[in-house]
C-alpha atoms as a PDB file:
ATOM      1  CA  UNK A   1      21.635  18.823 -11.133  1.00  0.00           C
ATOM      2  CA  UNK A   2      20.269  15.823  -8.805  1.00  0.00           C
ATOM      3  CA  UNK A   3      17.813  16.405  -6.763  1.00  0.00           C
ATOM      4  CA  UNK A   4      16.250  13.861  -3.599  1.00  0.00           C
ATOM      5  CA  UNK A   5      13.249  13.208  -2.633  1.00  0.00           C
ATOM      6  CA  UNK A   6      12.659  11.557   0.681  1.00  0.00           C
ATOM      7  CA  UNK A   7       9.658  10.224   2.190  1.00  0.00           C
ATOM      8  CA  UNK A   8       9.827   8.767   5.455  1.00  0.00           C
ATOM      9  CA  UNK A   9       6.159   8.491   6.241  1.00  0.00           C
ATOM     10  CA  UNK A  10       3.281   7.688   4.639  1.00  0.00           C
ATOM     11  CA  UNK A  11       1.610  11.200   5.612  1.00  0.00           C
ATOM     12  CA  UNK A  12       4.525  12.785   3.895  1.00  0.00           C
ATOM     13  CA  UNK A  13       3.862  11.228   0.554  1.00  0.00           C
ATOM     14  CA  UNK A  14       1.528  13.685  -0.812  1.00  0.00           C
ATOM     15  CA  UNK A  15       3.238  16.657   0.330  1.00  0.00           C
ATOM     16  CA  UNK A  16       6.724  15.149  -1.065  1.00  0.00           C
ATOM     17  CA  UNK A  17       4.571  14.503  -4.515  1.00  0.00           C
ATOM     18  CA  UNK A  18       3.605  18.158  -4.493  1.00  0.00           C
ATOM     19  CA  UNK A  19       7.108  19.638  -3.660  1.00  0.00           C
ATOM     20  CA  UNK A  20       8.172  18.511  -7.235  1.00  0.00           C
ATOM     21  CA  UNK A  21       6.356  20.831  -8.879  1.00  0.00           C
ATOM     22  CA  UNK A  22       7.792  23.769  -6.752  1.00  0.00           C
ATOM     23  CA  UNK A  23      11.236  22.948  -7.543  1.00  0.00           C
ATOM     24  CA  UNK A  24      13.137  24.683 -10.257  1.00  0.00           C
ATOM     25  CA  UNK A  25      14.034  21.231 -12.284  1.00  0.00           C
ATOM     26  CA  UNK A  26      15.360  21.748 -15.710  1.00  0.00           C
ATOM     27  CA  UNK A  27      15.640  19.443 -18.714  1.00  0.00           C
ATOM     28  CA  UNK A  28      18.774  16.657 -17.753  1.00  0.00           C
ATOM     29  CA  UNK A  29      18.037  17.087 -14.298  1.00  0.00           C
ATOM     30  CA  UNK A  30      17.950  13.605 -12.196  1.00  0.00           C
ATOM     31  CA  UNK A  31      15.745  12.919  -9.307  1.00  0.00           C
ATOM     32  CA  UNK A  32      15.634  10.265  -6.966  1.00  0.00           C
ATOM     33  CA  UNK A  33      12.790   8.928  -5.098  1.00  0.00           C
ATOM     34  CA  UNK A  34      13.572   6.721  -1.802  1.00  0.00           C
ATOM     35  CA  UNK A  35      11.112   5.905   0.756  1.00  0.00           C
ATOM     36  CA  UNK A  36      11.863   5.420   4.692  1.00  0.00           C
ATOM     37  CA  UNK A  37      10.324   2.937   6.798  1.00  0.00           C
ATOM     38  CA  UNK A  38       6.780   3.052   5.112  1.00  0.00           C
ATOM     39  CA  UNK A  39       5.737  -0.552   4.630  1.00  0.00           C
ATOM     40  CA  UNK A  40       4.046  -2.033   1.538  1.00  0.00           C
ATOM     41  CA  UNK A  41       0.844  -2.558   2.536  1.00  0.00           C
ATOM     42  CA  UNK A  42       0.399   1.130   3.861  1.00  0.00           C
ATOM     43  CA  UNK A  43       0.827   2.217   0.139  1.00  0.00           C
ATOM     44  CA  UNK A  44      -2.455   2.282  -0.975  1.00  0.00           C
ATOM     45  CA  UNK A  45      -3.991   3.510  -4.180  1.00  0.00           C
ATOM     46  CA  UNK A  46      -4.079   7.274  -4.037  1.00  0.00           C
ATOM     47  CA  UNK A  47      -0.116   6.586  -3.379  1.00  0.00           C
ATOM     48  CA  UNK A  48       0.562   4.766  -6.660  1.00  0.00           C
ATOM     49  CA  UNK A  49      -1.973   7.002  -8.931  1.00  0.00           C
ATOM     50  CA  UNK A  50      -0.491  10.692  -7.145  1.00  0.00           C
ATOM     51  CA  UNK A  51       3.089   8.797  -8.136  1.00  0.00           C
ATOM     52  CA  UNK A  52       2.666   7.883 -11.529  1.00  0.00           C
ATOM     53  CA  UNK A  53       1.010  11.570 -12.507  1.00  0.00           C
ATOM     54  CA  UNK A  54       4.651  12.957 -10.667  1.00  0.00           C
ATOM     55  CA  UNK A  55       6.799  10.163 -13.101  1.00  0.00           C
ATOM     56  CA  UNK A  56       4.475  11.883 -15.523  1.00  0.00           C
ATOM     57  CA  UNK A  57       4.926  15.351 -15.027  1.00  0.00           C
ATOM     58  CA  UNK A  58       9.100  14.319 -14.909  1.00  0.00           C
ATOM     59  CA  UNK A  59       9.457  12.356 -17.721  1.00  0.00           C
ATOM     60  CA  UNK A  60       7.593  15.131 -20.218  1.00  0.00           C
ATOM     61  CA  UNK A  61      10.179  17.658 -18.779  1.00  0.00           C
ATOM     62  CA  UNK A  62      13.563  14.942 -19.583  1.00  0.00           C
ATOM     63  CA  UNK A  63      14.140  14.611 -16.161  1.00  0.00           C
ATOM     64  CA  UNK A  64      15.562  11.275 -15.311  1.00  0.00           C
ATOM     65  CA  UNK A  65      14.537   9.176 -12.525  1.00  0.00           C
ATOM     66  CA  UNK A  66      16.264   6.843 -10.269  1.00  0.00           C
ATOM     67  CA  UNK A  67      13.943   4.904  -7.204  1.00  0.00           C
ATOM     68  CA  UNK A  68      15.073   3.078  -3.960  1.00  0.00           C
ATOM     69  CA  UNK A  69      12.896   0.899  -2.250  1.00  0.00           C
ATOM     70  CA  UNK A  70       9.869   2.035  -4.100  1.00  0.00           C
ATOM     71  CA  UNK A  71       8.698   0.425  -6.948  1.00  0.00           C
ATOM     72  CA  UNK A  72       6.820  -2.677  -6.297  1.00  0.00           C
ATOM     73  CA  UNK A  73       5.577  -5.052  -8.930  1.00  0.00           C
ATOM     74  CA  UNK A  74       2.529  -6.452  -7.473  1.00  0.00           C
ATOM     75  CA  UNK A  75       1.223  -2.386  -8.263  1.00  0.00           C
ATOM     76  CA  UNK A  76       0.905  -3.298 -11.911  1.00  0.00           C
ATOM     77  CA  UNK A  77       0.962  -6.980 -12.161  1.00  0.00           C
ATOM     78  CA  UNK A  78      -2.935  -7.913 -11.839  1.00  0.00           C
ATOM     79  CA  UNK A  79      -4.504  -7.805 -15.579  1.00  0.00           C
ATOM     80  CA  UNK A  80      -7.925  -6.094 -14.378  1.00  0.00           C
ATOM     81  CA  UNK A  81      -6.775  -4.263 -10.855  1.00  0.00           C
ATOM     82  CA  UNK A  82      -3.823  -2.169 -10.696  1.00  0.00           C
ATOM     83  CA  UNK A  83      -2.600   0.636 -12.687  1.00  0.00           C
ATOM     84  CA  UNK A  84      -3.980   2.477 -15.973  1.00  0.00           C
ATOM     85  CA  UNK A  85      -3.454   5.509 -17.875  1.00  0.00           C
ATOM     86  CA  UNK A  86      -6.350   7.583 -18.707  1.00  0.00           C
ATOM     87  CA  UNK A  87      -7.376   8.399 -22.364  1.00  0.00           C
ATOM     88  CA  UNK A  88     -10.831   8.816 -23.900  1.00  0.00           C
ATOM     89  CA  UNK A  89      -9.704   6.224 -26.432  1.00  0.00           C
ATOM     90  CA  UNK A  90      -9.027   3.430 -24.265  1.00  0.00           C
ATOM     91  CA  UNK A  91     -10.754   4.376 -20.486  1.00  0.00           C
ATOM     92  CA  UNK A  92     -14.318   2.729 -21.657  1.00  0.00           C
ATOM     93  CA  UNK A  93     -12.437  -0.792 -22.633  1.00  0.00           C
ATOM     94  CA  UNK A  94     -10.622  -0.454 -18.739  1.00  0.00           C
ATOM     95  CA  UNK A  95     -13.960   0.264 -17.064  1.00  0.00           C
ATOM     96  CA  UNK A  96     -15.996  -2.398 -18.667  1.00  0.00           C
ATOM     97  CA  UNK A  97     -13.142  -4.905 -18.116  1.00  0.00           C
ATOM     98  CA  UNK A  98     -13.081  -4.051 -14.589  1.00  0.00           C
ATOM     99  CA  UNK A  99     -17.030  -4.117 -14.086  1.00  0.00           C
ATOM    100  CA  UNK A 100     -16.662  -7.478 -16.161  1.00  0.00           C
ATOM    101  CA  UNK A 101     -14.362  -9.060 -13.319  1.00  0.00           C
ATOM    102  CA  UNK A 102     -16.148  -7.490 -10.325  1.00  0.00           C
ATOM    103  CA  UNK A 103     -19.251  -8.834 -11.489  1.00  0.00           C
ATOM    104  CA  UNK A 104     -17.674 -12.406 -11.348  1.00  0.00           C
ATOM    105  CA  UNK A 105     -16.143 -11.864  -7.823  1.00  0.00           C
ATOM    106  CA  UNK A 106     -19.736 -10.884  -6.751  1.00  0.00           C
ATOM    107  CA  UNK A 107     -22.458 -12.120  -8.978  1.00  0.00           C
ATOM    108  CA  UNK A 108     -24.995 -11.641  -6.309  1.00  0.00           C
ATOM    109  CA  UNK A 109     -24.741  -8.103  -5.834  1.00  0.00           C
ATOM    110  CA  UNK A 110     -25.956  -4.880  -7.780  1.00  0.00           C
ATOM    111  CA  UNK A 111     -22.873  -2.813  -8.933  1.00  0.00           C
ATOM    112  CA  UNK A 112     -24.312  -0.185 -10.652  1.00  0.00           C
ATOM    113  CA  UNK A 113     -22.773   2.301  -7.976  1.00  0.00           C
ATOM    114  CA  UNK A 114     -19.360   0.993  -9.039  1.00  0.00           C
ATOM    115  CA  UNK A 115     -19.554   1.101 -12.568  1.00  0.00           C
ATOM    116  CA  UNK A 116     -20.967   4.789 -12.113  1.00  0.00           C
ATOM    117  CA  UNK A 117     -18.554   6.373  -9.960  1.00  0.00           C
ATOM    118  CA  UNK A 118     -15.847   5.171 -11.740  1.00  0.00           C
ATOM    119  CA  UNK A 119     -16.891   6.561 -15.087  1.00  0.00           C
ATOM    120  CA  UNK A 120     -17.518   9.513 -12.921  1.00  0.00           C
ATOM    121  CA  UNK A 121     -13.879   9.938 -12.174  1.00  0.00           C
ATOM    122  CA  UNK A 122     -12.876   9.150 -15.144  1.00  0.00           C
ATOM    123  CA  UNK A 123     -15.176  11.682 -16.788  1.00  0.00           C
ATOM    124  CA  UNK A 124     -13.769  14.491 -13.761  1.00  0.00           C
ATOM    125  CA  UNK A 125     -10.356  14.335 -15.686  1.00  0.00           C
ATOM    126  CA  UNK A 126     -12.050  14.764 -19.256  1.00  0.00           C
ATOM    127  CA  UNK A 127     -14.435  17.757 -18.388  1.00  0.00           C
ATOM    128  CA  UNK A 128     -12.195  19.771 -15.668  1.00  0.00           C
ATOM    129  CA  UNK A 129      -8.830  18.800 -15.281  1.00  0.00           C
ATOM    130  CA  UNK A 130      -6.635  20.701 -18.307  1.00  0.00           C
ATOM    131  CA  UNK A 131      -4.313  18.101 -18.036  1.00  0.00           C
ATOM    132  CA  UNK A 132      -3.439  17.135 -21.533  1.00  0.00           C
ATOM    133  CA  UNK A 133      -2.710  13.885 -20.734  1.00  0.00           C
ATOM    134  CA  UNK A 134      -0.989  13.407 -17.304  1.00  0.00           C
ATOM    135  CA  UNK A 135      -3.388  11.513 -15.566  1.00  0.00           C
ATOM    136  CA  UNK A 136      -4.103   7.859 -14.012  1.00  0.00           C
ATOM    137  CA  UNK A 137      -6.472   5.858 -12.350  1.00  0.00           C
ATOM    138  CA  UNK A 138      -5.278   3.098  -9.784  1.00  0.00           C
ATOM    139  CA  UNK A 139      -7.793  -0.029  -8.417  1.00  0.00           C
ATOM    140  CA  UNK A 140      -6.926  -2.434  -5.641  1.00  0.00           C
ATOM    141  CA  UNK A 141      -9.638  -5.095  -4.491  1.00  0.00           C
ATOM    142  CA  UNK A 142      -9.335  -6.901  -0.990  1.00  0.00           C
ATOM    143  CA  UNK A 143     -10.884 -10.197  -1.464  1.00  0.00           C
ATOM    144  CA  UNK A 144     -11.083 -11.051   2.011  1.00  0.00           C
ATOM    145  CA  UNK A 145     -12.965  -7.962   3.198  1.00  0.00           C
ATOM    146  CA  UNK A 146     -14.491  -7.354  -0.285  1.00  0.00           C
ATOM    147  CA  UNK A 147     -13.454  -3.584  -0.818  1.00  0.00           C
ATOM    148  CA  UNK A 148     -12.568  -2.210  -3.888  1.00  0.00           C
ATOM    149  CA  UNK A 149     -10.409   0.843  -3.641  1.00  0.00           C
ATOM    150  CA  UNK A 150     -10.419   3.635  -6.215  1.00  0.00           C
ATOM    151  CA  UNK A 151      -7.766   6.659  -7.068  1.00  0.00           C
ATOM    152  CA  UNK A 152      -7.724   9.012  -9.938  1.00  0.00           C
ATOM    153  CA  UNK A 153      -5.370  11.354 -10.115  1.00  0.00           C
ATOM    154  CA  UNK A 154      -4.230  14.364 -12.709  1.00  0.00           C
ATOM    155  CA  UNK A 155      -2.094  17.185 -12.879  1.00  0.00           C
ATOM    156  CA  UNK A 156      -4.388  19.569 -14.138  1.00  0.00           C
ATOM    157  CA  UNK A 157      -5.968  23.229 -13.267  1.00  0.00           C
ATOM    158  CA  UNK A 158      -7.509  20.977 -10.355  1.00  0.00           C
ATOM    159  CA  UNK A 159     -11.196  21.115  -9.300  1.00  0.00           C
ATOM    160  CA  UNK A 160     -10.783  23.832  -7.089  1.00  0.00           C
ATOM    161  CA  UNK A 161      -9.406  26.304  -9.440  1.00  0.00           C
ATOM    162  CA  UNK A 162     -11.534  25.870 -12.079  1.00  0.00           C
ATOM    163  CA  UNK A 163     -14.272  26.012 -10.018  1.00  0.00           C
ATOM    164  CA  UNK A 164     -13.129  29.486  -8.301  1.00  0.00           C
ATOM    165  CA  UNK A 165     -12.855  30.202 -11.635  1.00  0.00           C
ATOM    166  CA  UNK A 166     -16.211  30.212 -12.157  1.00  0.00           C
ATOM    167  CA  UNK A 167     -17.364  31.326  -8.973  1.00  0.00           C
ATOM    168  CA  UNK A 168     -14.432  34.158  -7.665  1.00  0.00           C
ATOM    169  CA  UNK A 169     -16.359  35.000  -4.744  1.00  0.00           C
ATOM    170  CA  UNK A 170     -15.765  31.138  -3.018  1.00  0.00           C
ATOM    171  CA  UNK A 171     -13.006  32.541  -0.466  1.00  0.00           C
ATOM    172  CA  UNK A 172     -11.407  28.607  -0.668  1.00  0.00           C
ATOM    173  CA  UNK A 173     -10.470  26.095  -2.213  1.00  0.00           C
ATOM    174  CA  UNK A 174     -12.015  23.565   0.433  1.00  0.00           C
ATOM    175  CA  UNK A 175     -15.021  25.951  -0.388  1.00  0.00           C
ATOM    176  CA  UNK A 176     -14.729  25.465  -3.922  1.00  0.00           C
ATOM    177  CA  UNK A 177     -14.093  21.733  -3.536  1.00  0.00           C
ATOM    178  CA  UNK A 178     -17.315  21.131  -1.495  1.00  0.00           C
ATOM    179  CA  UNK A 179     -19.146  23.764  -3.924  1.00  0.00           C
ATOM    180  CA  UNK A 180     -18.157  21.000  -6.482  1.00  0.00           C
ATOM    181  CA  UNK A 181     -20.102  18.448  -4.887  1.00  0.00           C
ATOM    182  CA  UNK A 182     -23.412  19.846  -4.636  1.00  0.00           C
ATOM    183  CA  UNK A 183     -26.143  18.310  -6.488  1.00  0.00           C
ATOM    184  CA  UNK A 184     -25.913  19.288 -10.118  1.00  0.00           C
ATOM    185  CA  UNK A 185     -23.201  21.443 -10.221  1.00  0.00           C
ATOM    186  CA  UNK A 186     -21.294  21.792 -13.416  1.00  0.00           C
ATOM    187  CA  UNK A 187     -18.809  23.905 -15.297  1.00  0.00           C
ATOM    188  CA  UNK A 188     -20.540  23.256 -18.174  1.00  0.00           C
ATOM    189  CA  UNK A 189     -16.972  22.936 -19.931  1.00  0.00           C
ATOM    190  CA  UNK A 190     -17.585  20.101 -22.088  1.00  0.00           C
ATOM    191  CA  UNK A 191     -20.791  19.387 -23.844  1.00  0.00           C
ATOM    192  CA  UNK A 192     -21.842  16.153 -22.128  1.00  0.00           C
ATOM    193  CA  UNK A 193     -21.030  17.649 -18.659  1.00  0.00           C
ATOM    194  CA  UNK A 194     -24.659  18.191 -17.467  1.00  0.00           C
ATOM    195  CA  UNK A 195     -24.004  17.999 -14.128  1.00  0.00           C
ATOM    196  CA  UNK A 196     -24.331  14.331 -12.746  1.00  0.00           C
ATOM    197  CA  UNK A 197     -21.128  13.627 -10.940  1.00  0.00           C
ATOM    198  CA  UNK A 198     -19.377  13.664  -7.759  1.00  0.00           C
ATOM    199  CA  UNK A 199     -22.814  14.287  -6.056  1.00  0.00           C
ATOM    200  CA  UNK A 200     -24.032  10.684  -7.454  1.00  0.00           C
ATOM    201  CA  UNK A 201     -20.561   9.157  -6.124  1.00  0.00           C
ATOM    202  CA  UNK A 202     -20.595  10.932  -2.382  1.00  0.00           C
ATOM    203  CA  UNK A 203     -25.112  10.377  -2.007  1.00  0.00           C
ATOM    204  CA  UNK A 204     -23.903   6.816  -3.188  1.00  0.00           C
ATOM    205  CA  UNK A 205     -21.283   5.840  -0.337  1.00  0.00           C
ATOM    206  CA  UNK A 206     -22.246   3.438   2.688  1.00  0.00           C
ATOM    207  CA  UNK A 207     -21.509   4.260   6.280  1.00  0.00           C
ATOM    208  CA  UNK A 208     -18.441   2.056   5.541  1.00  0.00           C
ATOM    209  CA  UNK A 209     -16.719   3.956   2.322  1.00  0.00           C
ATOM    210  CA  UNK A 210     -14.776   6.404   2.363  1.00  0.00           C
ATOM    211  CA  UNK A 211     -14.158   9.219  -0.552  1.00  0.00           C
ATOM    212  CA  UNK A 212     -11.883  11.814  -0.122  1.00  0.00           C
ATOM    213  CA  UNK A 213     -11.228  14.785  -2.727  1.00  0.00           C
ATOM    214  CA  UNK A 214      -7.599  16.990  -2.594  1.00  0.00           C
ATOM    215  CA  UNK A 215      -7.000  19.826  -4.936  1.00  0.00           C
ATOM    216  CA  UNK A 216      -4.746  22.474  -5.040  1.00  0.00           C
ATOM    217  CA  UNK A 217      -5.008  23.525  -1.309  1.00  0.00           C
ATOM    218  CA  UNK A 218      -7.942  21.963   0.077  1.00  0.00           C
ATOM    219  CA  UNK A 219      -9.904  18.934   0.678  1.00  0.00           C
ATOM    220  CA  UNK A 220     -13.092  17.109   1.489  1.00  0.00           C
ATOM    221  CA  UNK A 221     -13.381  13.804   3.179  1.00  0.00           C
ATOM    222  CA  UNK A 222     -16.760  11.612   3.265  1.00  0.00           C
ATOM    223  CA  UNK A 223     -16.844   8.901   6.237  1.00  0.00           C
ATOM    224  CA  UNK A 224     -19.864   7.601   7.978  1.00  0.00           C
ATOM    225  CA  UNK A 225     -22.269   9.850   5.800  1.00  0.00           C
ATOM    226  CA  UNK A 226     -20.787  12.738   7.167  1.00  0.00           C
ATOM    227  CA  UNK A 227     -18.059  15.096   5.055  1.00  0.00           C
ATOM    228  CA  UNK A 228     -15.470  17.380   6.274  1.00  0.00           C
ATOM    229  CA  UNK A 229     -13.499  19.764   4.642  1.00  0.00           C
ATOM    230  CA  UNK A 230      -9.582  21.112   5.297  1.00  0.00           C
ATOM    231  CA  UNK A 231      -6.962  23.741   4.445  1.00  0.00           C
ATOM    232  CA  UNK A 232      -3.857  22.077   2.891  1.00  0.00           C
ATOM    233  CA  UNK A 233      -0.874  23.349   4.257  1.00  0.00           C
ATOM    234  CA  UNK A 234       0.768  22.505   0.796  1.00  0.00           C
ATOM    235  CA  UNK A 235      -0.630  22.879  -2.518  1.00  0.00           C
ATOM    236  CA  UNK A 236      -1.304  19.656  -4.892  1.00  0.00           C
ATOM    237  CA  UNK A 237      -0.494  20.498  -8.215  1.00  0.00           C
ATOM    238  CA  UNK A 238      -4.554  19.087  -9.928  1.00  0.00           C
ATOM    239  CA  UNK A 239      -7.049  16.481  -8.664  1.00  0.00           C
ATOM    240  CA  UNK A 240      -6.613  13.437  -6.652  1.00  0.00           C
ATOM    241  CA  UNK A 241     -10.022  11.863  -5.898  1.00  0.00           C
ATOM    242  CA  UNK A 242     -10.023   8.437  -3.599  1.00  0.00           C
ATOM    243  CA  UNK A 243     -12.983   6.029  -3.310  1.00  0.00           C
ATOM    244  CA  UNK A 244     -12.949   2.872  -1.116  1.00  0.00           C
ATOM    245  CA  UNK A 245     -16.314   0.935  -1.653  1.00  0.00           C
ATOM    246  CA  UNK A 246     -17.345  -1.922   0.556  1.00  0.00           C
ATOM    247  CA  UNK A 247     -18.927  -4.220  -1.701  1.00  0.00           C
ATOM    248  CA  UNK A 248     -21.367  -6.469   0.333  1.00  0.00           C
ATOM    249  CA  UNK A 249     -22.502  -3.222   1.210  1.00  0.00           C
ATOM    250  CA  UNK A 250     -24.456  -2.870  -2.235  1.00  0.00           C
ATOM    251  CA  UNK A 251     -27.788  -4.351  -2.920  1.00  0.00           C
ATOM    252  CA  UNK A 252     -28.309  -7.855  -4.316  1.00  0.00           C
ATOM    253  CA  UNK A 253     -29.675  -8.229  -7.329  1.00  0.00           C
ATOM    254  CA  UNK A 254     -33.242  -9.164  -8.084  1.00  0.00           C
ATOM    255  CA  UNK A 255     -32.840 -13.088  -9.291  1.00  0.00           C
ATOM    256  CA  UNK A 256     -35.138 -12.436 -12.366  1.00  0.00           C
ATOM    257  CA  UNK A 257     -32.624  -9.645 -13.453  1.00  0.00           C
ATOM    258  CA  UNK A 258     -30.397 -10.654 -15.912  1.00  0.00           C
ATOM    259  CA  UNK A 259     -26.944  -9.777 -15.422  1.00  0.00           C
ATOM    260  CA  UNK A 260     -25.727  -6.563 -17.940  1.00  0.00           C
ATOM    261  CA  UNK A 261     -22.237  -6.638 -17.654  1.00  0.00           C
ATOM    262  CA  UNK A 262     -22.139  -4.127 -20.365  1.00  0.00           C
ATOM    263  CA  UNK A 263     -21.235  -0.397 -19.994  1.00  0.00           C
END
C-alpha cells in the first residue's frame, strides 16, 4: 500500500512526523515524503533529527521510502556539524570531536556549558528514552552570528511518560515535562542517573538561547529566562529536545587557564 506524506509548512512538520506512527503501515508498505513551499534555510535542526528517528522507525518496519524535494546534502556533509546516530559506543568520540572544533572557532571563550548540555542530551536518550536504538542528534553552527544549534531526538517511552510513570498523580504531560526539569529530579533508571540534567542545561541558557522540550503531548519552551509550557494537539511518538546556544554569550576564559579540550 503507498502512503503520502505532505508537508506544506514548516509548523506542520512535526505533526506530519508524528502521524506516521498512527498509521496502520505494514511490512512492504511505501511512503513518500514531499515537502511544499518550505524553504531550506527554515529547516532547522529539530527538523532533520525528528526526520531521521521517522526514516528510523520506517526502515526497522521494511517500509520503503521515496522523498521529493527533501533531502538536502549540506544536512550531512560537514565532518564535525551535521547529523549523528546515537550509541553509547560511539556518542563520547562525536561529543569530544565537536567540543574539539568549537573550541577552535572560539578559543577565547569558556564552553563548558556546551560540552555539558550536550552530554546531557545525549545521556536523556540512555537513561529514559526505551528506544533501543532509534535515536539521533543533529548540530548546525552559524558562523556569522556564532550560534550553535542542538536537536536530539528518539522514539522512545518519551520523558513525559516515564515520568507520569513515576509520578501518576501529574494530571499532564506538559506537567510531567516541566516536573522533569526541576533541580535534581531523576528516575533513577540507570545507575549513573543521579539527577544532574536538564536543570543544568535550562539554569545554563542566556537571555538569547532558546531550549525547547516536546514529548508525547506536551511541551516546554525556555526564552529570555522565562519557560512556558503547552498542550500538544498531536502526540509525538518519544523525546525531541532543541537547544540553540549563542556562543559569545559564554564567559571568556581566564588567560592562565590552559585549554582542556578533553571530555
Amino acid at each position: 500500500m503507498k502512503h503520502s506524506i505532505r508537508i506544506s509548512d514548516i509548523s506542520q512538520w512535526l505533526p506530519a512526523i508524528a502521524e506516521i506512527r498512527t498509521r496502520s503501515l505494514k511490512a512492504n508498505d511505501h511512503v513518500t515524503f514531499s515537502l511544499g513551499k518550505i524553504k531550506p534555510e527554515e529547516i532547522r535542526s529539530e527538523h532533520i533529527a525528528s526526520l531521521s528517528c521517522c526514516l528510523q522507525y520506517l526502515q526497522d518496519r521494511n517500509i520503503s521510502i521515496s522523498m521529493k524535494k527533501l533531502m538536502n546534502p549540506h544536512w550531512y556533509a560537514d565532518r564535525v556539524f551535521g547529523l549523528w546516530k546515537i550509541d553509547e559506543g560511539t556518542s563520547a568520540d562525536y561529543t569530544t570531536r565537536l567540543y574539539r572544533h568549537l573550541k577552535v572557532l572560539n578559543p577565547e571563550k569558556d564552553l563548558t556549558a556546551v560540552r555539558m548540555g550536550i552530554n546531557e542530551l545525549i545521556y536523556n536518550v540512555f537513561d529514559h528514552s526505551e528506544s533501543s536504538d532509534n535515536a539521533f542528534i543533529h548540530t548546525s553552527y552559524d558562523y556569522y552570528s556564532r550560534q550553535l544549534h542542538i536537536a536530539c531526538c528518539d522514539f522512545g517511552i518519551g520523558i513525559a511518560k516515564l515520568v507520569r510513570r513515576f509520578h501518576p498523580d501529574l494530571p499532564d504531560d506538559k506537567t510531567a515535562i516541566r516536573k522533569a526539569t526541576e533541580f535534581s529530579f531523576t528516575t533513577r533508571s540507570r545507575p549513573h542517573n543521579g539527577g544532574i540534567g536538564l536543570d543544568n542545561v535550562i539554569s545554563s541558557c542566556s537571555d538569547t538561547d532558546e531550549l525547547f522540550i516536546i514529548s508525547n503531548k506536551g511541551q516546554i519552551i525556555v526564552q529570555n529566562n522565562n519557560m512556558s509550557t503547552f498542550a500538544l494537539d498531536y502526540e509525538f511518538p518519544g523525546t525531541l529536545i532543541f537547544y540553540r546556544i549563542s556562543i559569545t554569550e559564554l564567559p571568556d576564559i581566564d588567560n592562565d587557564d590552559l585549554d582542556d579540550v578533553y571530555i
